[in-house]
Protein backbone atom coordinates (compact mmCIF):
# COMPACT_ATOMS: atom_id res chain seq x y z
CA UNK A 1 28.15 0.36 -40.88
CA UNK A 2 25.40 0.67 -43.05
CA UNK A 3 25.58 -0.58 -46.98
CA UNK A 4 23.64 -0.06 -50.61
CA UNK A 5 20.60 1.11 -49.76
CA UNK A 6 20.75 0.76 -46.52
CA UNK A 7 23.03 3.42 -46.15
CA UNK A 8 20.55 5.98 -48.08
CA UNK A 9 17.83 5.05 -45.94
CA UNK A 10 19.81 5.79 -42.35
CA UNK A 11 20.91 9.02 -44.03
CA UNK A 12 24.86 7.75 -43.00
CA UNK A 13 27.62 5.19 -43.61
CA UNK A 14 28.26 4.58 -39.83
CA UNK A 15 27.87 5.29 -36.48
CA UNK A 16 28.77 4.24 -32.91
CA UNK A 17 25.68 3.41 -30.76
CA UNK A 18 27.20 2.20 -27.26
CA UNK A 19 25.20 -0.37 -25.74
CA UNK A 20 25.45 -2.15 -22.65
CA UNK A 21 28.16 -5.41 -23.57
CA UNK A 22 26.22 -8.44 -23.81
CA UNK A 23 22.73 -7.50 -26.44
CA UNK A 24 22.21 -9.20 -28.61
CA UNK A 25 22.53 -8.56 -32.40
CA UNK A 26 18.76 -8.33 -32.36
CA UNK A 27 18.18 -5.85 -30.02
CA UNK A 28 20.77 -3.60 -31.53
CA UNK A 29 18.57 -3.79 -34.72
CA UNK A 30 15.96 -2.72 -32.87
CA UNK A 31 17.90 0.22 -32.25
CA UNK A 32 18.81 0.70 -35.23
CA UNK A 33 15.57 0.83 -36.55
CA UNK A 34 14.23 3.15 -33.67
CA UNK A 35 16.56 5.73 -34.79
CA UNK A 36 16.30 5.64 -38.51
CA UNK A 37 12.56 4.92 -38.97
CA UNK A 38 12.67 4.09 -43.24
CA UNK A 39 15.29 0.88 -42.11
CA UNK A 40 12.15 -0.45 -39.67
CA UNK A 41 10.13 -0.41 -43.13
CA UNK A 42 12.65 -1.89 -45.46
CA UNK A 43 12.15 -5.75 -44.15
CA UNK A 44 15.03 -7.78 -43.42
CA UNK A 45 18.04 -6.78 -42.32
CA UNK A 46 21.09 -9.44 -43.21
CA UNK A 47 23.56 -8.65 -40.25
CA UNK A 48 27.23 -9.36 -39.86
CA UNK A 49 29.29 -9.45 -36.95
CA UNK A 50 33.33 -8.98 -37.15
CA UNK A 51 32.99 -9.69 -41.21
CA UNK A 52 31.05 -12.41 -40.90
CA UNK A 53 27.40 -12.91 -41.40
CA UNK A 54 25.49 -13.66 -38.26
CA UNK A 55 22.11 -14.71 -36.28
CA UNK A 56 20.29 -12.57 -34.23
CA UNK A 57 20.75 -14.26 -30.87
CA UNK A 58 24.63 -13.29 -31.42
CA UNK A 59 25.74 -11.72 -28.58
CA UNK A 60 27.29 -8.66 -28.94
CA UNK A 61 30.56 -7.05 -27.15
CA UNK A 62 33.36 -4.18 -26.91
CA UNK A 63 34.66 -2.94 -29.82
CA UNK A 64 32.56 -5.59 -32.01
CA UNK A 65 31.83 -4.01 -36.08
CA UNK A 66 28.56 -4.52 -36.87
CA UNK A 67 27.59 -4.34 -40.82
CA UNK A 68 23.61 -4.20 -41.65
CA UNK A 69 23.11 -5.27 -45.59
CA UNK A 70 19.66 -5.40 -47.69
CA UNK A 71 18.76 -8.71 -48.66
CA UNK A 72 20.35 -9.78 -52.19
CA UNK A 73 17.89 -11.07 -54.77
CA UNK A 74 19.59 -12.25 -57.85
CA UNK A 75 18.65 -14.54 -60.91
């Protein structure tokens, strides 16, 4: 699922990518970013796994919902 303007950028809200169980949530941004080439240009991507934010090295399985967010700035 892709949010703010993350979702402008891939062009959609969400999509299933099936992946081999076990990537990590790093690799699957890779992927991500290989298919929708402005989200490899918009710098970090805050991930989160099953509703909760996550680390990269998070391994990834079945059925898992995957969320990419922009980084917030506030002040």
């Amino acid at each position: 699922m892709y949010f703010a303007s993350y979702r402008e950028l891939a062009g959609v809200s969400e999509e299933v990518i099936c992946m081999a169980e076990g990537l990590s949530v790093d690799y699957l941004v890779n992927v991500v970013e290989e298919r929708h080439e402005p989200l490899s240009k918009a710098g970090r991507i805050l991930v989160a796994l099953n509703g909760e934010f996550t680390k990269p090295n998070s391994v990834l399985k079945d059925g898992d919902v995957v969320a990419l967010f922009p980084p917030v700035s506030g002040g």
